[in-house]
N, C-alpha and C. Protein backbone atom coordinates (compact mmCIF):
# COMPACT_ATOMS: atom_id res chain seq x y z
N UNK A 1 0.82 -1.20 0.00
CA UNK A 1 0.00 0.00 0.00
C UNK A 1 0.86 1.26 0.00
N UNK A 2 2.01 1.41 0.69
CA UNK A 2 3.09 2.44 1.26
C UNK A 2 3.13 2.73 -0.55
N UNK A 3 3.65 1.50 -1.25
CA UNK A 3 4.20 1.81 -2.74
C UNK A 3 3.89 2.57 -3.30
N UNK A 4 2.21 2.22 -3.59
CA UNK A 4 1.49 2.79 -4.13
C UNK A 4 0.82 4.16 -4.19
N UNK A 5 1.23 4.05 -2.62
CA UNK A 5 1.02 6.09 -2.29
C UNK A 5 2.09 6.63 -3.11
N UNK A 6 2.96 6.01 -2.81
CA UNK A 6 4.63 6.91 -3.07
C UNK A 6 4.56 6.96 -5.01
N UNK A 7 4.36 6.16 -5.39
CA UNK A 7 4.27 6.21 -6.92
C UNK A 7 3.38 7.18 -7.33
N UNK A 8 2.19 7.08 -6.54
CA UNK A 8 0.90 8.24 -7.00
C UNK A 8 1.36 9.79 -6.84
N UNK A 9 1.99 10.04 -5.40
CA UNK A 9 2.68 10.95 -5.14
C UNK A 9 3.64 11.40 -6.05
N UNK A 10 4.45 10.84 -6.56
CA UNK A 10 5.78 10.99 -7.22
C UNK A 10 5.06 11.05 -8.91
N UNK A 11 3.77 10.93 -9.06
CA UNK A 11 2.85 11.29 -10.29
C UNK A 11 2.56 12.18 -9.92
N UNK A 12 1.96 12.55 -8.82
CA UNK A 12 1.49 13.96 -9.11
C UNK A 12 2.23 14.81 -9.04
N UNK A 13 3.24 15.35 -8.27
CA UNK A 13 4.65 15.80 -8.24
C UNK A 13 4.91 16.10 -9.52
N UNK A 14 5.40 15.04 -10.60
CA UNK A 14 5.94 15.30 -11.45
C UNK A 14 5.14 16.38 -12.31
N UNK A 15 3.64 15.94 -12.54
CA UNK A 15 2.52 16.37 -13.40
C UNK A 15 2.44 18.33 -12.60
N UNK A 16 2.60 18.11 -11.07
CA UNK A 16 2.72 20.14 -10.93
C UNK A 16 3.59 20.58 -11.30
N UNK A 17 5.38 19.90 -11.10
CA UNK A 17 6.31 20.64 -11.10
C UNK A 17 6.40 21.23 -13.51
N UNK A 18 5.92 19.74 -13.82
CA UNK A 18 5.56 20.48 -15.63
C UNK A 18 5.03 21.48 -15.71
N UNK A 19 3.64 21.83 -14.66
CA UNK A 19 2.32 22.47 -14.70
C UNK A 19 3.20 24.19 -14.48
N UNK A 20 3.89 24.03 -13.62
CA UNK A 20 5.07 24.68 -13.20
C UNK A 20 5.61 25.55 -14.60
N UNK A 21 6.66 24.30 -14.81
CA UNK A 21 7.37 24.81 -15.90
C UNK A 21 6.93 25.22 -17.00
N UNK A 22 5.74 25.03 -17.96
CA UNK A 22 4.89 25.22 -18.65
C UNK A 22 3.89 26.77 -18.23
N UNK A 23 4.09 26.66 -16.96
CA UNK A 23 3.67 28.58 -16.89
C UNK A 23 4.90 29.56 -17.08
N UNK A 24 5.94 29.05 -16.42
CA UNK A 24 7.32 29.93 -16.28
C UNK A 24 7.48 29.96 -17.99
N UNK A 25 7.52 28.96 -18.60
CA UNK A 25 7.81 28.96 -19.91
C UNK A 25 6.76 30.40 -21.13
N UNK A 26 5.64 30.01 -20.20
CA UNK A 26 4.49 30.43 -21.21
C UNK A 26 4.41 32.29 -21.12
N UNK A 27 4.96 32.59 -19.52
CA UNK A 27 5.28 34.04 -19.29
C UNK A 27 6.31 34.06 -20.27
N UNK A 28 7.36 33.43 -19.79
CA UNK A 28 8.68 34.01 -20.30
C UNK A 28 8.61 34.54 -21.94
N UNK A 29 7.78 33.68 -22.57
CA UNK A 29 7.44 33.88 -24.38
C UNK A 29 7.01 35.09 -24.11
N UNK A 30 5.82 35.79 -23.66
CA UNK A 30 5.06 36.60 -23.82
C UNK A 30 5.91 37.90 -23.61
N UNK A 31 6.83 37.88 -23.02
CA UNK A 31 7.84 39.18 -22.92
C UNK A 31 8.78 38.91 -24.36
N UNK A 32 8.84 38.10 -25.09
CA UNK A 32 9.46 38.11 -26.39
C UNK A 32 8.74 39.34 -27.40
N UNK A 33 9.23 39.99 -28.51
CA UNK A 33 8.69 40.59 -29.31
C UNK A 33 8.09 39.60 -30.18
N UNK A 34 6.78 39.96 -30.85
CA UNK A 34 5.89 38.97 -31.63
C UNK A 34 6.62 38.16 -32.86
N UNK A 35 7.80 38.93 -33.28
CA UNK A 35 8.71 38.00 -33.85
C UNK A 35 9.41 37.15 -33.49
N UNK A 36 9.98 37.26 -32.34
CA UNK A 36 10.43 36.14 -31.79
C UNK A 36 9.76 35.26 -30.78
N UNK A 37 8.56 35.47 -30.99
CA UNK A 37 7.32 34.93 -30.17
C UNK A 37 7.03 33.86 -31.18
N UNK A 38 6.86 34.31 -32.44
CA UNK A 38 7.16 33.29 -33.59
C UNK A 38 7.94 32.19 -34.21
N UNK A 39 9.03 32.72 -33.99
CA UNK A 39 10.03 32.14 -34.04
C UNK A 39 10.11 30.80 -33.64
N UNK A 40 10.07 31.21 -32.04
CA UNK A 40 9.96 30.37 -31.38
C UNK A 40 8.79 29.19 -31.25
N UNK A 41 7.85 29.77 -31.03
CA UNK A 41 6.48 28.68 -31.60
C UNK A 41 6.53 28.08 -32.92
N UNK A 42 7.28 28.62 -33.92
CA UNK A 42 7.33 27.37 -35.11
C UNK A 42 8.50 26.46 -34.53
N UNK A 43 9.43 27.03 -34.31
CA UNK A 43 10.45 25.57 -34.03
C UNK A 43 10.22 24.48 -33.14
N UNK A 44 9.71 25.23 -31.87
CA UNK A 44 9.43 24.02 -31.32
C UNK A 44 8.14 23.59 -31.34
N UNK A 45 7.29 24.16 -32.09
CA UNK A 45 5.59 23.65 -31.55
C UNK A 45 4.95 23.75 -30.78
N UNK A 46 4.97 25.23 -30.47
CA UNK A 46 4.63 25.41 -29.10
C UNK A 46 3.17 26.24 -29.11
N UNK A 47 2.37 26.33 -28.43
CA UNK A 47 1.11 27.49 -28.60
C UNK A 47 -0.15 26.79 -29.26
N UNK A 48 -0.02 25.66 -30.20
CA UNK A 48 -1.03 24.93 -30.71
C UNK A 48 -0.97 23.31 -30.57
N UNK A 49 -2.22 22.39 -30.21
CA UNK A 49 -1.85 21.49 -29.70
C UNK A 49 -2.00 20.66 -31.11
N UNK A 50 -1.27 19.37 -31.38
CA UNK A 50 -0.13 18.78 -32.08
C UNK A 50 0.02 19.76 -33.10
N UNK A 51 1.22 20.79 -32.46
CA UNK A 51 1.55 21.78 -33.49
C UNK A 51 2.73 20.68 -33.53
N UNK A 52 3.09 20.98 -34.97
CA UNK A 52 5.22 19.91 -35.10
C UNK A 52 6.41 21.15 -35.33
N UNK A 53 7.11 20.66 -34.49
CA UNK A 53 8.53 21.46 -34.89
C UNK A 53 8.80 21.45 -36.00
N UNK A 54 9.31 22.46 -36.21
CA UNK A 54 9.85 22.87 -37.50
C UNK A 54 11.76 22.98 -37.71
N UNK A 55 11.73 23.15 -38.63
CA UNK A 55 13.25 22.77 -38.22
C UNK A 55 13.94 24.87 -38.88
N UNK A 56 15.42 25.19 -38.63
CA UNK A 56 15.35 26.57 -38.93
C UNK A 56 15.36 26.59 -40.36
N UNK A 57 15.57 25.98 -40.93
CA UNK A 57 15.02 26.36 -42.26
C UNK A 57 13.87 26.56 -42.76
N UNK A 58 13.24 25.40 -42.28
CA UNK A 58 11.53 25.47 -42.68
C UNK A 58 11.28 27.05 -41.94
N UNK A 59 11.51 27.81 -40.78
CA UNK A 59 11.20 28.92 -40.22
C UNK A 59 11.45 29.61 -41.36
N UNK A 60 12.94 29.79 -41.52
CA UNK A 60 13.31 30.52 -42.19
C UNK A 60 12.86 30.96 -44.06
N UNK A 61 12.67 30.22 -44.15
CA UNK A 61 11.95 30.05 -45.68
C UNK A 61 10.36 30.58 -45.43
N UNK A 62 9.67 29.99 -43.87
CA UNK A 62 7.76 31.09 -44.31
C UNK A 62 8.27 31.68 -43.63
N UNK A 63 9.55 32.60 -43.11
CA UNK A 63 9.68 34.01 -42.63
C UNK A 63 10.27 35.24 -43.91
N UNK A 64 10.85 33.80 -45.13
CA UNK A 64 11.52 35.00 -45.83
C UNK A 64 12.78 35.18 -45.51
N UNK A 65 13.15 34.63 -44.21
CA UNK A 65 14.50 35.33 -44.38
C UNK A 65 15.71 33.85 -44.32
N UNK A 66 17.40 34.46 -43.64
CA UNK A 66 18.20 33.56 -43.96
C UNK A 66 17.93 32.78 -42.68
N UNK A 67 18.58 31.55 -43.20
CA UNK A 67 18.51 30.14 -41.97
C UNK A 67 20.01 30.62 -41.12
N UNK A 68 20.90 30.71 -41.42
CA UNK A 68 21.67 31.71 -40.40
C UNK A 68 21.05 32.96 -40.13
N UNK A 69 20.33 33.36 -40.40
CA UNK A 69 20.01 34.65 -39.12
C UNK A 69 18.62 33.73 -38.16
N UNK A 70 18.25 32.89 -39.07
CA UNK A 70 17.32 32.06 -37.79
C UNK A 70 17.85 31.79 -36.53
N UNK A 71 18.79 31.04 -37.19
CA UNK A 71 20.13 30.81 -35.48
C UNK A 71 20.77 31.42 -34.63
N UNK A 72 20.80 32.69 -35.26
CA UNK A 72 21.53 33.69 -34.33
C UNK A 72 20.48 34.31 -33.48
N UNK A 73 19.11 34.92 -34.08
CA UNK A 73 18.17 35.17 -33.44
C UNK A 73 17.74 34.06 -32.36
N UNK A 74 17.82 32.52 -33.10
CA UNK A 74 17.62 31.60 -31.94
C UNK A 74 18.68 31.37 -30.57
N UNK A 75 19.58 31.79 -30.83
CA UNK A 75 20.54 32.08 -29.65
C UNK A 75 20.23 32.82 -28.92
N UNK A 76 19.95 34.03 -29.57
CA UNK A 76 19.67 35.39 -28.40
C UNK A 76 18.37 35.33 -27.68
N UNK A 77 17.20 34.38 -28.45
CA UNK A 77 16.01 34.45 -27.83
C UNK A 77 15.98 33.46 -26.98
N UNK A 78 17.14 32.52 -26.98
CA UNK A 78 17.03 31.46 -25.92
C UNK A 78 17.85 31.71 -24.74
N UNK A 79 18.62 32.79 -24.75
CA UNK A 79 19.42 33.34 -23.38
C UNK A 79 18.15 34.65 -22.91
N UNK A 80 17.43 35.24 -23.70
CA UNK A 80 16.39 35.56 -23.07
C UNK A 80 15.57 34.97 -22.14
N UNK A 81 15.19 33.99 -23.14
CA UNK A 81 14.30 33.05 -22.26
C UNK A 81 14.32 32.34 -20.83
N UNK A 82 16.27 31.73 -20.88
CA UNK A 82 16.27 32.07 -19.71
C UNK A 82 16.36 32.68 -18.48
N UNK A 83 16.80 33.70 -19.08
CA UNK A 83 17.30 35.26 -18.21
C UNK A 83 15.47 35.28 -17.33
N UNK A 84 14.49 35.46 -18.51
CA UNK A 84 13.06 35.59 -17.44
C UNK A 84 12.83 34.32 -17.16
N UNK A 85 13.13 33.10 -17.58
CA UNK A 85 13.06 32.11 -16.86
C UNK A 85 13.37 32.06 -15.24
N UNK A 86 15.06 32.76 -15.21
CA UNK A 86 15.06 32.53 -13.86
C UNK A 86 14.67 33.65 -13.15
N UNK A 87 14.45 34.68 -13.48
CA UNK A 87 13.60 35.54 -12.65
C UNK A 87 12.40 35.09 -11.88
N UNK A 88 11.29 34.53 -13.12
CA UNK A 88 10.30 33.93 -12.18
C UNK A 88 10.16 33.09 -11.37
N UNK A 89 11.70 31.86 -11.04
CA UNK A 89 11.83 30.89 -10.31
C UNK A 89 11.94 31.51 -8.74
């Protein structure tokens, strides 16, 4: 019986601390500019449910622009991300 608490526990645990990360995540976008709010939601699939990643080219090609400046922008928007990431922690 002990097990079975502890497994259920250690489910639900896991399922807040996502519930968690999935808000910290979902602020942190919203302080992005709508371009890189974009950006970001095509690559990884984020904002629509079974949205699919995209890879930086595919971005880069329905943005119009180069697949190296996808990456560089994806650098800077991902040290953003965590910069308000850890703020809200």
């Amino acid at each position: 019986m002990n097990s079975c608490f502890l497994i259920f526990w250690e489910l639900i645990s896991r399922r807040l601390e996502d519930e968690v990360e999935i808000s910290l995540l979902s602020k942190a976008i919203r302080k992005l500019s709508p371009r890189e709010q974009t950006i970001i939601r095509l690559r990884f699939g984020l904002g629509k449910e079974n949205a699919a990643e995209k890879t930086q080219k595919e971005v880069a090609d329905l943005l119009g622009i180069s697949q190296s400046y996808i990456s560089r922008l994806e650098k800077r928007i991902m040290k953003r991300l965590k910069k308000e990431i850890v703020k809200y922690e």
